[in-house]
N, C-alpha and C. Protein backbone atom coordinates (compact mmCIF):
# COMPACT_ATOMS: atom_id res chain seq x y z
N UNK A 1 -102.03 -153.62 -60.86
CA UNK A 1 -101.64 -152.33 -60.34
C UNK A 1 -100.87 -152.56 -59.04
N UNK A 2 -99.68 -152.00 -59.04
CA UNK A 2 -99.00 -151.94 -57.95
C UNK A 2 -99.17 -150.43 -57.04
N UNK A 3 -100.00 -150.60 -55.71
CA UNK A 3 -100.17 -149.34 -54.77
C UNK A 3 -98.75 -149.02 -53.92
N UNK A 4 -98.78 -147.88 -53.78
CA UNK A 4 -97.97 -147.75 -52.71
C UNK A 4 -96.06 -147.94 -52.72
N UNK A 5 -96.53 -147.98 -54.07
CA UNK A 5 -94.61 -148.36 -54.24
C UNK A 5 -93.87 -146.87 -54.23
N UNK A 6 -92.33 -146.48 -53.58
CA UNK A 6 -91.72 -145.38 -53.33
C UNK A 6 -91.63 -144.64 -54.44
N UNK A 7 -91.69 -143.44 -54.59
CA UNK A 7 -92.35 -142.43 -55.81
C UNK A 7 -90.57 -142.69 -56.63
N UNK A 8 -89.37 -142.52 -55.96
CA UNK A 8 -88.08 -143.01 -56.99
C UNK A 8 -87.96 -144.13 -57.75
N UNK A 9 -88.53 -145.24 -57.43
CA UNK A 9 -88.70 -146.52 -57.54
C UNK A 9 -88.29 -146.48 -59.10
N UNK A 10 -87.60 -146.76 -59.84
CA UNK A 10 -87.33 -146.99 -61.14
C UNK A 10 -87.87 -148.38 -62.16
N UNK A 11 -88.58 -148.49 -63.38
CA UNK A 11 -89.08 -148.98 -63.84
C UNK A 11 -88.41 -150.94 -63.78
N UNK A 12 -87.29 -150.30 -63.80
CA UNK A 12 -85.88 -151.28 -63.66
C UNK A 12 -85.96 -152.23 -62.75
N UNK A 13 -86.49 -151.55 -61.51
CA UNK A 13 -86.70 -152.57 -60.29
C UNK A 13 -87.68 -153.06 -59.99
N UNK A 14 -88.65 -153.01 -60.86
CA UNK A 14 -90.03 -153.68 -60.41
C UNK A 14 -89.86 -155.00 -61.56
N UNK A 15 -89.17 -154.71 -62.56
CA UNK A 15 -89.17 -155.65 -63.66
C UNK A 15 -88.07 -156.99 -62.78
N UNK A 16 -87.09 -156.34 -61.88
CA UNK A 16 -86.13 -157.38 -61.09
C UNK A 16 -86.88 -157.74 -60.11
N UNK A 17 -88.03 -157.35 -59.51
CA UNK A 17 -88.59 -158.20 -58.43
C UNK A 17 -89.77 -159.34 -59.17
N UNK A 18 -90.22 -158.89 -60.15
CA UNK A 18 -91.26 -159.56 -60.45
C UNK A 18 -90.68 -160.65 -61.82
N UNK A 19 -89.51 -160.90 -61.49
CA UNK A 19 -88.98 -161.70 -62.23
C UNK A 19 -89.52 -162.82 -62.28
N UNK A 20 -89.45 -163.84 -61.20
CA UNK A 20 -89.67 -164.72 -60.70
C UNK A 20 -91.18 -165.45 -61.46
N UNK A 21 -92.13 -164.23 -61.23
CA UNK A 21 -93.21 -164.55 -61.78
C UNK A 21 -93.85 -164.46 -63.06
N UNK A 22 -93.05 -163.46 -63.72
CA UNK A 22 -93.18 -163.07 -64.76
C UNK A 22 -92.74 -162.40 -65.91
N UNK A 23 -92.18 -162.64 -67.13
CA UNK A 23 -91.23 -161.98 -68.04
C UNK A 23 -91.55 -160.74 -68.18
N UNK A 24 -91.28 -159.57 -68.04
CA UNK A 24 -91.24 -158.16 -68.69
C UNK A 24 -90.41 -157.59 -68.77
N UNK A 25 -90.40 -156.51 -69.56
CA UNK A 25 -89.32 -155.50 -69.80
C UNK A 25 -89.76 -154.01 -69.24
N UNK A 26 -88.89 -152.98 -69.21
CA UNK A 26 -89.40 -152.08 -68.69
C UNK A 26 -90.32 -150.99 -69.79
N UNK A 27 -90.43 -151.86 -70.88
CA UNK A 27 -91.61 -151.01 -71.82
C UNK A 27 -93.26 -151.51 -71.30
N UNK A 28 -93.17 -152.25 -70.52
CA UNK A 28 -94.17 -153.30 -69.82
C UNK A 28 -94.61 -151.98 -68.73
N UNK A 29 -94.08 -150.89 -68.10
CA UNK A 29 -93.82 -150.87 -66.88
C UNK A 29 -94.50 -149.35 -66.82
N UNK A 30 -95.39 -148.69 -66.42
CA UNK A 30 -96.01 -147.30 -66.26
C UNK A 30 -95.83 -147.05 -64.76
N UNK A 31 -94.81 -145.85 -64.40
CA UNK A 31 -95.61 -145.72 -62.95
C UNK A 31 -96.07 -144.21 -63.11
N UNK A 32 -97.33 -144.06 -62.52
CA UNK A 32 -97.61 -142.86 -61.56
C UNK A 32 -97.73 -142.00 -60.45
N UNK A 33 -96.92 -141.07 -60.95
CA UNK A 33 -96.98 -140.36 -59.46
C UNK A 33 -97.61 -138.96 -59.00
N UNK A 34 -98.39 -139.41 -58.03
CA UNK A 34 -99.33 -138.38 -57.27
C UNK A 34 -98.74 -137.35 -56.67
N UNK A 35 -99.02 -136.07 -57.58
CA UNK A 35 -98.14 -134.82 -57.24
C UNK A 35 -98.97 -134.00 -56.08
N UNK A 36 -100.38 -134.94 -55.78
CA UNK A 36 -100.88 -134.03 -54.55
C UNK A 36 -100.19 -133.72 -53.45
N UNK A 37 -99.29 -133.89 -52.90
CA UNK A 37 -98.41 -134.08 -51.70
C UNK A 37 -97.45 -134.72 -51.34
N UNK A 38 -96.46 -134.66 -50.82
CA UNK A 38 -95.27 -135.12 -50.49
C UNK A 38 -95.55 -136.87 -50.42
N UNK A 39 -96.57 -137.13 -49.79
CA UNK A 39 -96.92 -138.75 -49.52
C UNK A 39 -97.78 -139.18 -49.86
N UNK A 40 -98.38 -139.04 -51.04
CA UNK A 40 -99.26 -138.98 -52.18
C UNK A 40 -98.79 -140.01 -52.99
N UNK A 41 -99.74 -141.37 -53.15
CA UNK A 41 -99.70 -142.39 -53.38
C UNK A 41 -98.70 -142.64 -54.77
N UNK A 42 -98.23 -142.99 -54.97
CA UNK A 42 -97.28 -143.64 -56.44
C UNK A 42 -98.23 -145.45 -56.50
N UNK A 43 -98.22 -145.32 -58.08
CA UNK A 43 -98.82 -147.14 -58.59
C UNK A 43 -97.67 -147.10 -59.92
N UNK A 44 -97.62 -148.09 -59.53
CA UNK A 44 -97.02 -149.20 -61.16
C UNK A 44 -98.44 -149.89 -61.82
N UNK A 45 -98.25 -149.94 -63.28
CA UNK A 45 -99.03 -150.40 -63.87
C UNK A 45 -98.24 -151.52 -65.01
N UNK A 46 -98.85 -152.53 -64.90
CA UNK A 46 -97.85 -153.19 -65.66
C UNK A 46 -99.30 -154.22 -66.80
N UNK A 47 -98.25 -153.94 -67.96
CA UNK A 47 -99.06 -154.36 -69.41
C UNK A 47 -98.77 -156.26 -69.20
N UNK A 48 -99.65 -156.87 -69.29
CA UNK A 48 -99.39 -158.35 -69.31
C UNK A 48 -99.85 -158.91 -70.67
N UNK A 49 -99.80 -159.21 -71.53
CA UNK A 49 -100.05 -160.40 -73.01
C UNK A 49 -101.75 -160.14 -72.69
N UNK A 50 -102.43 -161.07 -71.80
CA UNK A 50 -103.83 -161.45 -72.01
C UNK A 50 -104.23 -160.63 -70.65
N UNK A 51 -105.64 -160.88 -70.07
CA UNK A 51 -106.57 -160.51 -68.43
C UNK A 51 -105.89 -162.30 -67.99
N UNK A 52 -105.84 -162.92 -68.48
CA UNK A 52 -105.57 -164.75 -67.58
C UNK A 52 -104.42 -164.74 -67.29
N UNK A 53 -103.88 -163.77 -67.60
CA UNK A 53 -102.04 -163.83 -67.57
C UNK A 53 -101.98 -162.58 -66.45
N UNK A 54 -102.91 -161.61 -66.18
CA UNK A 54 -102.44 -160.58 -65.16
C UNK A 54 -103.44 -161.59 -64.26
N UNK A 55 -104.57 -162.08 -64.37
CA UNK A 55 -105.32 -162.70 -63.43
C UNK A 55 -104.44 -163.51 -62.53
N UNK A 56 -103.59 -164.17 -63.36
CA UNK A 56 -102.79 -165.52 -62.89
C UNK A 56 -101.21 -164.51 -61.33
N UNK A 57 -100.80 -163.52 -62.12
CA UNK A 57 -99.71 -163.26 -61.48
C UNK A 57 -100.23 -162.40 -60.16
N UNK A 58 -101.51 -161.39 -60.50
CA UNK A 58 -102.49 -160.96 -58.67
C UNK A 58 -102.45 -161.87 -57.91
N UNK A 59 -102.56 -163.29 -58.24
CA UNK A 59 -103.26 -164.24 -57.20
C UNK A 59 -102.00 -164.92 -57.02
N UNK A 60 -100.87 -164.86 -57.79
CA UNK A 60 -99.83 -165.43 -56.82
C UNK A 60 -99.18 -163.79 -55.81
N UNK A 61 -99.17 -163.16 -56.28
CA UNK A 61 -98.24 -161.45 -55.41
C UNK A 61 -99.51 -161.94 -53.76
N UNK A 62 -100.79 -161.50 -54.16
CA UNK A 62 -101.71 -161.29 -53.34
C UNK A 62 -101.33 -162.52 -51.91
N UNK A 63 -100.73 -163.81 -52.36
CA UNK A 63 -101.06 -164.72 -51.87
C UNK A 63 -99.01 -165.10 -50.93
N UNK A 64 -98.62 -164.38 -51.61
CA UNK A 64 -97.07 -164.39 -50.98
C UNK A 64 -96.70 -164.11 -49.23
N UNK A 65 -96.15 -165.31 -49.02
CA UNK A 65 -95.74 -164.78 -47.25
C UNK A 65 -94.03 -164.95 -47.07
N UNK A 66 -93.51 -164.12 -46.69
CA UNK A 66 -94.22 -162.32 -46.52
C UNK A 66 -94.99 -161.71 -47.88
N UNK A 67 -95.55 -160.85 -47.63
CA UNK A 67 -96.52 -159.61 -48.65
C UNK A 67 -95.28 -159.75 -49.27
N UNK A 68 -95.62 -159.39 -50.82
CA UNK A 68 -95.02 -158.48 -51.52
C UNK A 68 -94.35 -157.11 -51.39
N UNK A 69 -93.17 -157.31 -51.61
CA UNK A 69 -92.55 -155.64 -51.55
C UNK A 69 -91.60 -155.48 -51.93
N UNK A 70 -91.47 -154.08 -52.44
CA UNK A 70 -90.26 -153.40 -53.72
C UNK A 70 -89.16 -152.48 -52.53
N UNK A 71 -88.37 -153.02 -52.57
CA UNK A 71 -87.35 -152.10 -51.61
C UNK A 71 -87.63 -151.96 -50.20
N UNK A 72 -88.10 -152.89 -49.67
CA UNK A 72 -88.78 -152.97 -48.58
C UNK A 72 -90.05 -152.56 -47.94
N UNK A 73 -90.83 -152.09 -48.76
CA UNK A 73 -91.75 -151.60 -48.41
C UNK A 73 -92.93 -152.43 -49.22
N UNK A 74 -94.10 -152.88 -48.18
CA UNK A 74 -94.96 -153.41 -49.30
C UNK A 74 -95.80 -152.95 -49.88
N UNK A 75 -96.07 -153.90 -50.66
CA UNK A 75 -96.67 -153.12 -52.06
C UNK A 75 -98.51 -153.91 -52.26
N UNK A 76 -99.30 -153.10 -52.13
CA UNK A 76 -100.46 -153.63 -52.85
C UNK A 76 -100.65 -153.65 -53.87
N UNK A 77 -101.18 -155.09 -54.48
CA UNK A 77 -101.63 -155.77 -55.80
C UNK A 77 -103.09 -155.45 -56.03
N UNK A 78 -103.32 -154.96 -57.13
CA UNK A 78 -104.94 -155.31 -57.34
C UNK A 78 -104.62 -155.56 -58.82
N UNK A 79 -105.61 -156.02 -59.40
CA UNK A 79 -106.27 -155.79 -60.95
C UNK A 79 -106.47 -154.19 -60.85
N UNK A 80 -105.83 -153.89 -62.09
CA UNK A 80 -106.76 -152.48 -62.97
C UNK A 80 -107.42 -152.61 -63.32
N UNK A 81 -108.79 -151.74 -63.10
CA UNK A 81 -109.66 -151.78 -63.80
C UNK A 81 -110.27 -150.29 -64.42
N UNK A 82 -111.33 -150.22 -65.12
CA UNK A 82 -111.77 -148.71 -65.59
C UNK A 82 -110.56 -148.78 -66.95
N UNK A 83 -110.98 -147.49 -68.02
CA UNK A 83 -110.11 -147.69 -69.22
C UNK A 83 -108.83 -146.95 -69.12
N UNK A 84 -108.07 -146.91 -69.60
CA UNK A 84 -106.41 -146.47 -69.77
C UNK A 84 -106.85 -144.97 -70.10
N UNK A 85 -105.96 -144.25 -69.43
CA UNK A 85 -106.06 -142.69 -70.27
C UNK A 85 -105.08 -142.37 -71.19
């Protein structure tokens, strides 16, 4: 799960930053956006093959200097967890 990424942010550009680490396409690519308020969190959710294969790419984003970030702004990594709606 990507926190905090800019609510325009297009599916397009998360697939060009996370190149490096990992093949996807933008059918890979869910974002949501929090219509509570103007600055109301937006996440990317991104589908990986296996859990050892999203395990593997958290612990390199998490571990990047500088942080991770999409258009300049950084972005928190976690695992998803809880079931898909």
């Amino acid at each position: 799960m990507l926190k905090r990424i800019y609510r325009s942010t297009p599916p397009e550009v998360i697939v060009e930053v996370l190149e490096p680490y990992v093949r996807l396409t933008t059918a890979n690519i869910r974002i949501i956006k929090n219509r509570t308020g103007h600055m109301g969190h937006t996440y990317g959710f991104i589908d990986l093959d296996s859990h050892a294969e999203a395990l593997r790419v958290v612990k390199i984003l998490q571990n990047l200097d500088p942080p991770f970030s999409i258009a300049g702004k950084m972005v928190a990594v976690n695992l998803a967890t809880g079931k898909r709606r």
